[in-house]
N, C-alpha and C. Protein backbone atom coordinates (compact mmCIF):
# COMPACT_ATOMS: atom_id res chain seq x y z
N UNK A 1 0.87 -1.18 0.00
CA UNK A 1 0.00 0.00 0.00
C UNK A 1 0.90 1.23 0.00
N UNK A 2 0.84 1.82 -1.00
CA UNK A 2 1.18 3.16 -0.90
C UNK A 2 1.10 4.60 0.09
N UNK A 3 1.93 5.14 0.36
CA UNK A 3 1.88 6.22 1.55
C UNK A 3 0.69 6.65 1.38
N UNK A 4 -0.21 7.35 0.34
CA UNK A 4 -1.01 7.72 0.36
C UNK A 4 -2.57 7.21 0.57
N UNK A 5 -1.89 5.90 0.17
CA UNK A 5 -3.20 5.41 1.04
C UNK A 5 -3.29 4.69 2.27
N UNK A 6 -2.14 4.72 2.61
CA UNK A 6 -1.95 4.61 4.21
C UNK A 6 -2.27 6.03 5.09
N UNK A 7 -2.14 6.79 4.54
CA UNK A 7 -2.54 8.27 5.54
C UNK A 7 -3.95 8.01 4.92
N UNK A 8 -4.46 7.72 3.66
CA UNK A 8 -6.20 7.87 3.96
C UNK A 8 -6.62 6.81 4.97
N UNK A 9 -6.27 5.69 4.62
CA UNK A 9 -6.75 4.46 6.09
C UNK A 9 -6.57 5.06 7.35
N UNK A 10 -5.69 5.76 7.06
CA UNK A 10 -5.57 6.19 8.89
C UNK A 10 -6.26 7.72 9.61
N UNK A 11 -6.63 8.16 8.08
CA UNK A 11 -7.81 9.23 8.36
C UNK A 11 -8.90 8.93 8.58
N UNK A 12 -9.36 8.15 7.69
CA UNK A 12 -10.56 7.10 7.96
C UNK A 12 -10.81 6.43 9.26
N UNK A 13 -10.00 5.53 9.70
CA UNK A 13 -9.94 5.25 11.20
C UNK A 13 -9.83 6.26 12.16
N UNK A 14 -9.00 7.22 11.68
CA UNK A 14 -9.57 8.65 12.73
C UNK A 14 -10.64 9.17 13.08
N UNK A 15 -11.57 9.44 11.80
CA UNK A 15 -13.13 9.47 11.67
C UNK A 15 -14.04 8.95 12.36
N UNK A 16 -13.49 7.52 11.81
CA UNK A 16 -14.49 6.48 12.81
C UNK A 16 -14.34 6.67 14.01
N UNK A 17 -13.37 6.54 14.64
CA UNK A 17 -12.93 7.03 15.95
C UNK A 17 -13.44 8.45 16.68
N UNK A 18 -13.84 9.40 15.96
CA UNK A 18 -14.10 10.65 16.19
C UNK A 18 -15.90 10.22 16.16
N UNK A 19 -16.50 9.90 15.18
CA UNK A 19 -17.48 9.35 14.92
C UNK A 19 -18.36 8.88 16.25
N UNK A 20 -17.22 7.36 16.59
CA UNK A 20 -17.63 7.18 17.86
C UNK A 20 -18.18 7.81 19.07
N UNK A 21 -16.94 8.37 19.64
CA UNK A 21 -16.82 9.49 20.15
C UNK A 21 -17.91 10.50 20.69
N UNK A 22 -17.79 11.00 19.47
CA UNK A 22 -19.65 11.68 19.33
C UNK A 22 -20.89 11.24 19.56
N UNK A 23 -21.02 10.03 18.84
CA UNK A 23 -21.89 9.22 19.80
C UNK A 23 -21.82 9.25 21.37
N UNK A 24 -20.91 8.46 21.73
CA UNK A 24 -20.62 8.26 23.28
C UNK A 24 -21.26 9.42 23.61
N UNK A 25 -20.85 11.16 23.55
CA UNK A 25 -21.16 12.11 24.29
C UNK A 25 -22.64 12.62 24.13
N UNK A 26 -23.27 12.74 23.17
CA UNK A 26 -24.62 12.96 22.57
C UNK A 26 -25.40 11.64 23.19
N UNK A 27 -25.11 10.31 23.18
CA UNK A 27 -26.20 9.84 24.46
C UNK A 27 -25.92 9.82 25.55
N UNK A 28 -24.98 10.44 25.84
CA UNK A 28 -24.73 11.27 27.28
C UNK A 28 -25.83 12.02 27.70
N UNK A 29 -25.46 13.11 26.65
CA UNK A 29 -26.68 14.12 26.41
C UNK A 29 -28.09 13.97 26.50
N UNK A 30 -28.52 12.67 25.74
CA UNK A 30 -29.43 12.48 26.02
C UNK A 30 -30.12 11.94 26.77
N UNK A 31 -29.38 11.25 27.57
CA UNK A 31 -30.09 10.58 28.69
C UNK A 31 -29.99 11.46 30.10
N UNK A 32 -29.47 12.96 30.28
CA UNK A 32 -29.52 13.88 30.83
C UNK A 32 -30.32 14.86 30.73
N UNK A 33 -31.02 15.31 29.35
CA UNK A 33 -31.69 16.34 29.13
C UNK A 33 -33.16 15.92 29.70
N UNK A 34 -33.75 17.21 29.87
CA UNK A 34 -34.87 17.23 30.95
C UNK A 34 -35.99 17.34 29.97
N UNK A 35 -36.11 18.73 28.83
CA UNK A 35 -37.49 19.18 28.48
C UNK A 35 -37.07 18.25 27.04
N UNK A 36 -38.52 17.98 26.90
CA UNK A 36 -38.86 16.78 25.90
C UNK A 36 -38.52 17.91 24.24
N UNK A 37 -38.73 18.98 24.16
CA UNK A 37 -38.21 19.34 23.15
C UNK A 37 -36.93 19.87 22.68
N UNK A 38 -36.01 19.72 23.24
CA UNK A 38 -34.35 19.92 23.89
C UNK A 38 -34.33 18.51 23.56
N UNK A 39 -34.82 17.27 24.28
CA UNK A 39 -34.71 15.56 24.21
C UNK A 39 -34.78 15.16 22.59
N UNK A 40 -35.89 16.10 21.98
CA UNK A 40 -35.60 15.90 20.36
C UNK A 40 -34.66 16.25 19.86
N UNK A 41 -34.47 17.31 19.80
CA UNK A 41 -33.78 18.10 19.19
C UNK A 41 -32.11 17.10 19.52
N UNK A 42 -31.98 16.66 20.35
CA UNK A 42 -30.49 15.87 20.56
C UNK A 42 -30.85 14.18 19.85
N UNK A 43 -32.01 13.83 20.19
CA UNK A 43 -32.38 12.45 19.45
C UNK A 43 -31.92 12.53 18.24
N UNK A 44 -32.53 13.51 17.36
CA UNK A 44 -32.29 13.83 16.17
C UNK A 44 -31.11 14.14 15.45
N UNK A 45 -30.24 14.67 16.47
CA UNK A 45 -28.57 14.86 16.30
C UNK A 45 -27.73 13.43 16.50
N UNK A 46 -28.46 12.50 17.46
CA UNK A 46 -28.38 11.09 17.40
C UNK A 46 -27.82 10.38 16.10
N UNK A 47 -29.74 10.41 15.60
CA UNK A 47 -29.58 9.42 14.67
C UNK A 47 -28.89 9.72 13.53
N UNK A 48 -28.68 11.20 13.48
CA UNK A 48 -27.53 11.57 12.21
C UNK A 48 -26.09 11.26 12.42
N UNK A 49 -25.70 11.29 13.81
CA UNK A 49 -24.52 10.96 14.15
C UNK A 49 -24.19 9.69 14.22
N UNK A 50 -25.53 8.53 14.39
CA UNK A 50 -25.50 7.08 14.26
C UNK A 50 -25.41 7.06 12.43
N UNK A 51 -25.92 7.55 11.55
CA UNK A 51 -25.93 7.62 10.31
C UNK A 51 -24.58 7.94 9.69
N UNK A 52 -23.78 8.94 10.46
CA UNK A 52 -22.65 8.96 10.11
C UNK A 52 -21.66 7.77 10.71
N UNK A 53 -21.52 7.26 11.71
CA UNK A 53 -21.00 6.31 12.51
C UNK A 53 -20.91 4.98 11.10
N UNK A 54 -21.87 5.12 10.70
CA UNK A 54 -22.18 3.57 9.57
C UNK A 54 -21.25 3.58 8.08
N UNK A 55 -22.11 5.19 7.94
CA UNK A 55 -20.73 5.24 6.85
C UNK A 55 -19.51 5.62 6.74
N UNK A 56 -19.43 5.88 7.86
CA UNK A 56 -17.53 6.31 7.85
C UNK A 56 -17.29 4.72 8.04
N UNK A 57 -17.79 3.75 8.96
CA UNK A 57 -17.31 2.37 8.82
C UNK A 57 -17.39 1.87 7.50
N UNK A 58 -18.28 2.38 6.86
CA UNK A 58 -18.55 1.88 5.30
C UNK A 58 -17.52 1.84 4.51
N UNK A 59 -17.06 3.30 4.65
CA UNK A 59 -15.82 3.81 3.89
C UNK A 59 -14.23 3.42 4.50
N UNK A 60 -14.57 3.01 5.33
CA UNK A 60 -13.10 2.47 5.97
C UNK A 60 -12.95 0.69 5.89
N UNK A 61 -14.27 0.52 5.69
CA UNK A 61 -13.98 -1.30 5.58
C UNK A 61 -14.01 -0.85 4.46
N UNK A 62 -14.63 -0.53 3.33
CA UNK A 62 -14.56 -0.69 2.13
C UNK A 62 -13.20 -0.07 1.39
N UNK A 63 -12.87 0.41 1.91
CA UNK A 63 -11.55 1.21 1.49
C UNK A 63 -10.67 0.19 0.49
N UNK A 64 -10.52 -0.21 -0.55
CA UNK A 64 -9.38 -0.77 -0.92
C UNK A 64 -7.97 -0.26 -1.77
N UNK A 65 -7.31 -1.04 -1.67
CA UNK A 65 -5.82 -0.58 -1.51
C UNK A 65 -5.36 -0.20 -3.19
């Protein structure tokens, strides 16, 4: 594998990693927040952040060399 696509694999795994991350803290968030429309408003930041979580894995398993 070429340097350059060794720094994208390893951006990619950064992502995912960051990805994660975000998750972890946002259902933090949500299982703390009090008023039910504040509780959406982070649900909703959720499932986009679970949406991103899938395809950055997408793009990092799929990645080929």
């Amino acid at each position: 594998m070429g340097d350059s696509n060794k720094n994208i694999k390893r951006e990619l795994n950064l992502a995912v990693k960051n990805a994660l991350h975000a998750q972890e803290y946002i259902n933090l968030a949500l299982n703390t927040v009090e008023k039910n429309e504040n509780k959406q408003l982070i649900q909703n930041t959720l499932n986009n952040i679970n949406k991103s979580v899938d395809m950055t894995k997408t793009s990092f398993y799929g990645f080929k060399e």
